[in-house]
N, C-alpha and C. Protein backbone atom coordinates (compact mmCIF):
# COMPACT_ATOMS: atom_id res chain seq x y z
N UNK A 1 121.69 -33.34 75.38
CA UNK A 1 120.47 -33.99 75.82
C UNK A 1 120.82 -35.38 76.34
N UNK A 2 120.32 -35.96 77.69
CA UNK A 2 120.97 -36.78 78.10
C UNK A 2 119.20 -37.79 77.73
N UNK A 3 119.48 -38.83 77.99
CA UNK A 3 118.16 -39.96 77.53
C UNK A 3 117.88 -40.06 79.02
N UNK A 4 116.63 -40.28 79.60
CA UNK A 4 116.12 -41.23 80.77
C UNK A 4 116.61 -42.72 80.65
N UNK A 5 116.76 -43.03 81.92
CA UNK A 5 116.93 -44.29 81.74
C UNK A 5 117.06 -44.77 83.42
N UNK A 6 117.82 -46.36 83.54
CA UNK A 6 118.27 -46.81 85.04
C UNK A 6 118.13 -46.05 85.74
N UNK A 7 119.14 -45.25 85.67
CA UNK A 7 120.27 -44.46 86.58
C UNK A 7 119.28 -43.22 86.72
N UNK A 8 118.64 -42.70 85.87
CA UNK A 8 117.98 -41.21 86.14
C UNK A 8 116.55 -41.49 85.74
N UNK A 9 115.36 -42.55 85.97
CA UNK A 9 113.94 -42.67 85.66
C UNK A 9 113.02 -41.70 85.40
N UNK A 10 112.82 -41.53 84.40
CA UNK A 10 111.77 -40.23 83.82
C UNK A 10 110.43 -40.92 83.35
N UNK A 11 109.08 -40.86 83.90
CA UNK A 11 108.04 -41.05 83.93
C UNK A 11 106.55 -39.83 83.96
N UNK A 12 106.40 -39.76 82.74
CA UNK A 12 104.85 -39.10 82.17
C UNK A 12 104.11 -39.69 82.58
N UNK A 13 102.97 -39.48 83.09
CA UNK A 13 101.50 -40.32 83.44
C UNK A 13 100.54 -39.24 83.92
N UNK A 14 99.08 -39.62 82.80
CA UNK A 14 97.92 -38.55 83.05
C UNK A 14 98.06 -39.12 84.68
N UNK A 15 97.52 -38.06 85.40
CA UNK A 15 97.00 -37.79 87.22
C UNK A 15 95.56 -37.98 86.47
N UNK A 16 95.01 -39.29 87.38
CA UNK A 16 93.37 -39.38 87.32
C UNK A 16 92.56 -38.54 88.28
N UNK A 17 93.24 -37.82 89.27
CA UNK A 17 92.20 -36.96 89.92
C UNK A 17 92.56 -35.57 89.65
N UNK A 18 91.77 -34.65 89.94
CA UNK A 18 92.01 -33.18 89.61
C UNK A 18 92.63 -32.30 90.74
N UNK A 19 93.28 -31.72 90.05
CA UNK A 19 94.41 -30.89 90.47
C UNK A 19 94.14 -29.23 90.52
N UNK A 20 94.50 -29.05 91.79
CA UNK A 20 94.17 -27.14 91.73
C UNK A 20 95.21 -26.61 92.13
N UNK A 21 95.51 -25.01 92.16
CA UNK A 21 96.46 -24.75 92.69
C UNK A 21 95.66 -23.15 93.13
N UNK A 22 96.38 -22.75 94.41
CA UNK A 22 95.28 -21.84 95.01
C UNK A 22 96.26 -20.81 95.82
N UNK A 23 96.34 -19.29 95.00
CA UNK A 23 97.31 -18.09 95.67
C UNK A 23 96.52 -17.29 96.08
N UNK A 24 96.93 -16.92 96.92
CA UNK A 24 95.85 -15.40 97.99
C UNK A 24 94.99 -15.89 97.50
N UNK A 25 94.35 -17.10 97.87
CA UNK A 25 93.06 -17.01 97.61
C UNK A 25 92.09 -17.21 96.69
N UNK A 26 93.12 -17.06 95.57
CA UNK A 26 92.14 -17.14 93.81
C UNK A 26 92.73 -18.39 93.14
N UNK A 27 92.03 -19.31 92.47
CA UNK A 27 92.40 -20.44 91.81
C UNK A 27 93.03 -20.12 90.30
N UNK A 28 94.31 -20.08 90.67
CA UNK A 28 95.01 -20.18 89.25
C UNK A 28 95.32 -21.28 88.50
N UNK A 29 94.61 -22.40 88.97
CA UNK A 29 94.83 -23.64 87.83
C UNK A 29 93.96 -24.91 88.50
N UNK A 30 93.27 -24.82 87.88
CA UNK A 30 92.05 -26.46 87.82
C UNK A 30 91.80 -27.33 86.78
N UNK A 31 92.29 -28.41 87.25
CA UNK A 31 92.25 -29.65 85.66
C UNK A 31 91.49 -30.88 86.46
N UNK A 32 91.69 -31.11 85.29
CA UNK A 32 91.38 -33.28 85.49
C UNK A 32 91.99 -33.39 84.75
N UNK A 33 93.13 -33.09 83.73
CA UNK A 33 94.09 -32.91 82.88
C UNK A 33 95.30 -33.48 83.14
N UNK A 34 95.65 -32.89 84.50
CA UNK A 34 97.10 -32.84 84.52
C UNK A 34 98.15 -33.68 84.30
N UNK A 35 99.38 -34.06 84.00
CA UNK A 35 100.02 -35.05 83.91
C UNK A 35 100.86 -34.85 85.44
N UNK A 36 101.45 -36.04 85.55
CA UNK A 36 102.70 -36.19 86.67
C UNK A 36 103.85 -36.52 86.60
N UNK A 37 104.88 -36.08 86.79
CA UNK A 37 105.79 -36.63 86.05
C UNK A 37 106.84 -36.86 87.67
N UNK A 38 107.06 -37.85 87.29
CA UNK A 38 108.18 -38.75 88.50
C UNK A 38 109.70 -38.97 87.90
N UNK A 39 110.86 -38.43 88.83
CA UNK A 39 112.08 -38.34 87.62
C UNK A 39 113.20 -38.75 89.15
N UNK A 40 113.87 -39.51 88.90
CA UNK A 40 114.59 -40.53 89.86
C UNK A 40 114.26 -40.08 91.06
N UNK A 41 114.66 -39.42 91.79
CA UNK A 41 114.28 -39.36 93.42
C UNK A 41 113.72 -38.01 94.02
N UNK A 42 113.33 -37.42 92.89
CA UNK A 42 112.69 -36.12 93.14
C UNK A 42 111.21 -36.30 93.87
N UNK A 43 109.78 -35.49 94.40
CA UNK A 43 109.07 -35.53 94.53
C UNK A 43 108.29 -35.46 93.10
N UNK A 44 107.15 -36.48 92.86
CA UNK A 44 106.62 -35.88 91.73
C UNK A 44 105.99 -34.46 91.15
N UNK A 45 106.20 -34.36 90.11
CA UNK A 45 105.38 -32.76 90.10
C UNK A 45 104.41 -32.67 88.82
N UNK A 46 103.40 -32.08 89.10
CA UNK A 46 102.02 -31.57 88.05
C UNK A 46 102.24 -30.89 87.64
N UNK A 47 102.32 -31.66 86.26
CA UNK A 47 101.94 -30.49 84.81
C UNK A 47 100.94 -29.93 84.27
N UNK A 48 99.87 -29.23 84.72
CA UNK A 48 98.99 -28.62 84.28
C UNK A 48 98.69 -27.84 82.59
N UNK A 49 98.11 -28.51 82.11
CA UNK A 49 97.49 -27.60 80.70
C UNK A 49 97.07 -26.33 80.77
N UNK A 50 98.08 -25.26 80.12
CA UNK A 50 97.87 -23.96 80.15
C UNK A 50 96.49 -23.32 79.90
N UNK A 51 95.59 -24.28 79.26
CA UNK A 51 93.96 -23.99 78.93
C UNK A 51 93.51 -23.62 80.24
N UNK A 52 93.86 -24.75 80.73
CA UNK A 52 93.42 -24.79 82.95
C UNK A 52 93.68 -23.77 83.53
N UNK A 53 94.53 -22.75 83.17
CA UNK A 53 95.29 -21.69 84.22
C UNK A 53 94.68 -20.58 83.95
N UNK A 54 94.59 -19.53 85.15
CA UNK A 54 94.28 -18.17 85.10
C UNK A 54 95.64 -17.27 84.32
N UNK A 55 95.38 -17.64 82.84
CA UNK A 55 96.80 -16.86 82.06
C UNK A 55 97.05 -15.55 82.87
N UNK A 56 96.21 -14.29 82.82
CA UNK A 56 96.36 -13.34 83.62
C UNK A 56 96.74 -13.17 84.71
N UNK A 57 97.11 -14.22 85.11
CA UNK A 57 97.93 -13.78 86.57
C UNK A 57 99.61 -14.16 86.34
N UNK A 58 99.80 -14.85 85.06
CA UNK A 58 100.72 -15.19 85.03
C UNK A 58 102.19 -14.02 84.50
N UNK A 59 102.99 -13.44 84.83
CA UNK A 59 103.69 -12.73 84.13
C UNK A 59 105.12 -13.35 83.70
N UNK A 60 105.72 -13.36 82.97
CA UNK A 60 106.95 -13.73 82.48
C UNK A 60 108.10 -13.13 83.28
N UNK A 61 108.82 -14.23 83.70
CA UNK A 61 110.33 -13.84 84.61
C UNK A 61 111.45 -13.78 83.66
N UNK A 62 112.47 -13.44 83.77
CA UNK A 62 113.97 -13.26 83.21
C UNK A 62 114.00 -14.74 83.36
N UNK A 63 114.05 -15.33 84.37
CA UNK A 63 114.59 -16.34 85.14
C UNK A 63 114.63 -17.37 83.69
N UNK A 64 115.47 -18.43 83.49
CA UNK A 64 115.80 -19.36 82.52
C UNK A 64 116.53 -20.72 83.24
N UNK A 65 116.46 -21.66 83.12
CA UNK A 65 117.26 -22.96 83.88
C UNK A 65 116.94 -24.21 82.41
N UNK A 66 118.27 -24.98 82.81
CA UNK A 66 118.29 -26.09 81.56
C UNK A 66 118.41 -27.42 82.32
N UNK A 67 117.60 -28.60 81.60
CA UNK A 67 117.92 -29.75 82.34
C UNK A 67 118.10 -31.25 81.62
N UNK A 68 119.43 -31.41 81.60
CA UNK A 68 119.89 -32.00 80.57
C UNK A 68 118.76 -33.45 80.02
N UNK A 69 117.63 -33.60 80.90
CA UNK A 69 116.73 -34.07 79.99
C UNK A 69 115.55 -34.31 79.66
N UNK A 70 115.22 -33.02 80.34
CA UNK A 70 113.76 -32.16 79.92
C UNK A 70 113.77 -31.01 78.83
N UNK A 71 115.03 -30.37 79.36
CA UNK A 71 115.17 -29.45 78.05
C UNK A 71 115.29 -27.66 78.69
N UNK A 72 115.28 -26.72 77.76
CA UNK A 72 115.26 -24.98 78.81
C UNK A 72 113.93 -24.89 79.28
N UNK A 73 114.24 -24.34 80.18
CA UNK A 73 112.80 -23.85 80.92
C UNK A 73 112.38 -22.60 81.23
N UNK A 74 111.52 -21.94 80.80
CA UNK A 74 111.43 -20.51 81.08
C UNK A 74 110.33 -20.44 82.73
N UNK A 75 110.39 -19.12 83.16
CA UNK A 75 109.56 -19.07 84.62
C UNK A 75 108.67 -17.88 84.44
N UNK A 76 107.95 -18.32 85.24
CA UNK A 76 106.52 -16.81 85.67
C UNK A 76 106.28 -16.21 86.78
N UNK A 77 106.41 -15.43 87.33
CA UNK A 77 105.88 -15.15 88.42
C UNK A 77 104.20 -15.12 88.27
N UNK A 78 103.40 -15.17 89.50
CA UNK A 78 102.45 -15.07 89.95
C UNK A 78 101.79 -13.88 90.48
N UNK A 79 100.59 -13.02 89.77
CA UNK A 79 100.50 -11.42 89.86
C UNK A 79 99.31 -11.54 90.53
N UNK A 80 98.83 -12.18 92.08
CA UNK A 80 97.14 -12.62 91.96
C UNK A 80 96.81 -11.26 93.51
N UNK A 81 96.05 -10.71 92.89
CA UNK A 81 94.93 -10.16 94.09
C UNK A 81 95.86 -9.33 95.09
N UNK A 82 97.46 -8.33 94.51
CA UNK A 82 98.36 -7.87 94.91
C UNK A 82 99.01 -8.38 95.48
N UNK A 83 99.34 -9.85 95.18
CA UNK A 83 100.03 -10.61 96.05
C UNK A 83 101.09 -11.15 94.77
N UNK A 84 102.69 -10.84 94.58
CA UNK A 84 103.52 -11.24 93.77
C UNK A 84 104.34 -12.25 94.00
N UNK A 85 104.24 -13.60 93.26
CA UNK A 85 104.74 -14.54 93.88
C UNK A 85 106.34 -14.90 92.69
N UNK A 86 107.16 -14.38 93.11
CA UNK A 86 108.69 -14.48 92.14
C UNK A 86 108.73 -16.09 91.60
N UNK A 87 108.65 -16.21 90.54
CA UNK A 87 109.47 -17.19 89.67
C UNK A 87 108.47 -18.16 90.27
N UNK A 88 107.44 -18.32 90.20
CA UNK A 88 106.42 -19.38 91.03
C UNK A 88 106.10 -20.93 90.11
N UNK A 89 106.34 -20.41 88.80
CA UNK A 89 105.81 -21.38 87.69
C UNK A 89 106.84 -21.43 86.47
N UNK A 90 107.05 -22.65 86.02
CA UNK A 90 108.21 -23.15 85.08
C UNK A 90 106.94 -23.77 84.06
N UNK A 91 107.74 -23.73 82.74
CA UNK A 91 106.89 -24.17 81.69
C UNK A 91 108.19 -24.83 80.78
N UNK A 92 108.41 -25.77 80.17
CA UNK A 92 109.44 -26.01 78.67
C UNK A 92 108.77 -26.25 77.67
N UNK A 93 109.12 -25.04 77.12
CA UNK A 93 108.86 -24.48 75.77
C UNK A 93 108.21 -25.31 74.70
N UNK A 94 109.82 -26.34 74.41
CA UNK A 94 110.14 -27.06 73.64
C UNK A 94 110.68 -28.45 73.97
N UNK A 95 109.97 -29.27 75.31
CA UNK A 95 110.34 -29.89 75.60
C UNK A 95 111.27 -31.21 74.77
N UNK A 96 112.23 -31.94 75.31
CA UNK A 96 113.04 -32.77 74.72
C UNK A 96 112.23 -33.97 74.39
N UNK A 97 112.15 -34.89 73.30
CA UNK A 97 111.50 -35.94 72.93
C UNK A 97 110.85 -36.82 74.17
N UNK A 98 111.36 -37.21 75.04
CA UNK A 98 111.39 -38.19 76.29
C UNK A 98 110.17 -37.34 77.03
N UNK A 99 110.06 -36.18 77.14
CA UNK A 99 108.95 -35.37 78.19
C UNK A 99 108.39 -34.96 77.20
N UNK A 100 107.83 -35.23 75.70
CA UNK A 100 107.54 -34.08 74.59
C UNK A 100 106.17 -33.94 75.25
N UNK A 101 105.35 -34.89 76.03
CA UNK A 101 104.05 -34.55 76.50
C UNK A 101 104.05 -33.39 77.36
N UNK A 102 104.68 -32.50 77.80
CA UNK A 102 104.92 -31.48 78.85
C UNK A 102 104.45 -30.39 78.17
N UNK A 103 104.63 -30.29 77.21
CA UNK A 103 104.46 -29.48 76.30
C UNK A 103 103.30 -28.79 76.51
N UNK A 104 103.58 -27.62 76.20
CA UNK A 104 102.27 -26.31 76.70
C UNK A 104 101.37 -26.49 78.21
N UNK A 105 102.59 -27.13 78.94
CA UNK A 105 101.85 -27.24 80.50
C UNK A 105 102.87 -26.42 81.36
N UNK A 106 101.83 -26.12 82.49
CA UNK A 106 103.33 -25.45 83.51
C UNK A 106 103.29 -26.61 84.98
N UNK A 107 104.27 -26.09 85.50
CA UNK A 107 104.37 -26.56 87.25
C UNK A 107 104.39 -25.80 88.09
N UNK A 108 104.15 -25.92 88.89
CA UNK A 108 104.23 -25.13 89.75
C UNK A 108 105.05 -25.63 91.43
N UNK A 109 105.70 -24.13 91.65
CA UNK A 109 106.80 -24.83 93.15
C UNK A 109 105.72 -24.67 94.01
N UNK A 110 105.59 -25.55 95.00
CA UNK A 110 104.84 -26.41 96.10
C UNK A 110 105.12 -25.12 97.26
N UNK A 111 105.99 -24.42 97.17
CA UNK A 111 106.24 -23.11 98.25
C UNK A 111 106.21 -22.08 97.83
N UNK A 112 105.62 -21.99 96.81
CA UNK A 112 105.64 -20.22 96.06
C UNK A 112 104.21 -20.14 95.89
N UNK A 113 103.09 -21.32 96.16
CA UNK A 113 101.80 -21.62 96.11
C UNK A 113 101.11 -21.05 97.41
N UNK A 114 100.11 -21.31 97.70
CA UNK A 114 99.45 -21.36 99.04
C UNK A 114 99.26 -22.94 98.99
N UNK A 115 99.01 -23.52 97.68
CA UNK A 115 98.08 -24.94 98.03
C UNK A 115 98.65 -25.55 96.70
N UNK A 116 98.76 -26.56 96.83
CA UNK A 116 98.20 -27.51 95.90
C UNK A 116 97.22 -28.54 96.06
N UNK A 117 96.33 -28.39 95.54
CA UNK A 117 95.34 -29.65 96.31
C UNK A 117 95.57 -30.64 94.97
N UNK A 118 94.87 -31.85 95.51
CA UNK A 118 94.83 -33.15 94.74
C UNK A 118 93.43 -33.83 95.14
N UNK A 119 92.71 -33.82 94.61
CA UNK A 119 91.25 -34.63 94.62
C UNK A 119 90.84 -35.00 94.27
N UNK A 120 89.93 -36.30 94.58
CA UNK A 120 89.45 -37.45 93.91
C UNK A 120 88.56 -36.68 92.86
């Protein structure tokens, strides 16, 4: 487990506007919830509260990835309206102390989506 810090900036912060995310068509995740998390030079990305999500569309992937300081990450594909979207959504489990707020939220990739919207 490596710590945030200088060199690699890891930043949690509730998103004050609400967040959707929108496949073929059907809304699989709407908050005013979400967190954002900003991590050295990446694009930021939304963590959505699993309460928010259309669980049923979600199915469990093989897929697994580790990050020395967020922690393992398991993936989902996306099952919406016959439209299968591979490995679309990451969740950590058990996130590492530094992200422990992540916890029971997912993300979602920005190209395995149709949309992400962001609104006031």
């Amino acid at each position: 487990m490596k710590i945030p810090g200088p060199d690699h900036p890891i930043t949690v912060t509730p998103e004050p506007r609400r967040v959707r995310v929108i496949v073929a068509g059907t809304i699989v995740a709407d908050t005013r919830a979400a967190l954002r998390l900003e991590e050295a030079r990446y694009p930021p990305v939304f963590y959505v509260p699993r309460r928010d999500t259309l669980a049923d569309a979600f199915v469990p992937s093989a897929r697994t990835s580790h990050c020395p300081y967020k922690g393992d990450a398991g993936y989902f594909d996306l099952s919406v309206a016959g439209t299968r979207r591979p490995d679309a959504v990451w969740s950590y489990e058990a996130p590492y102390p530094a992200v422990a707020a992540i916890r029971e939220h997912v993300a979602f990739y920005p190209d395995r989506v149709d949309v992400i919207e962001v609104m006031d």
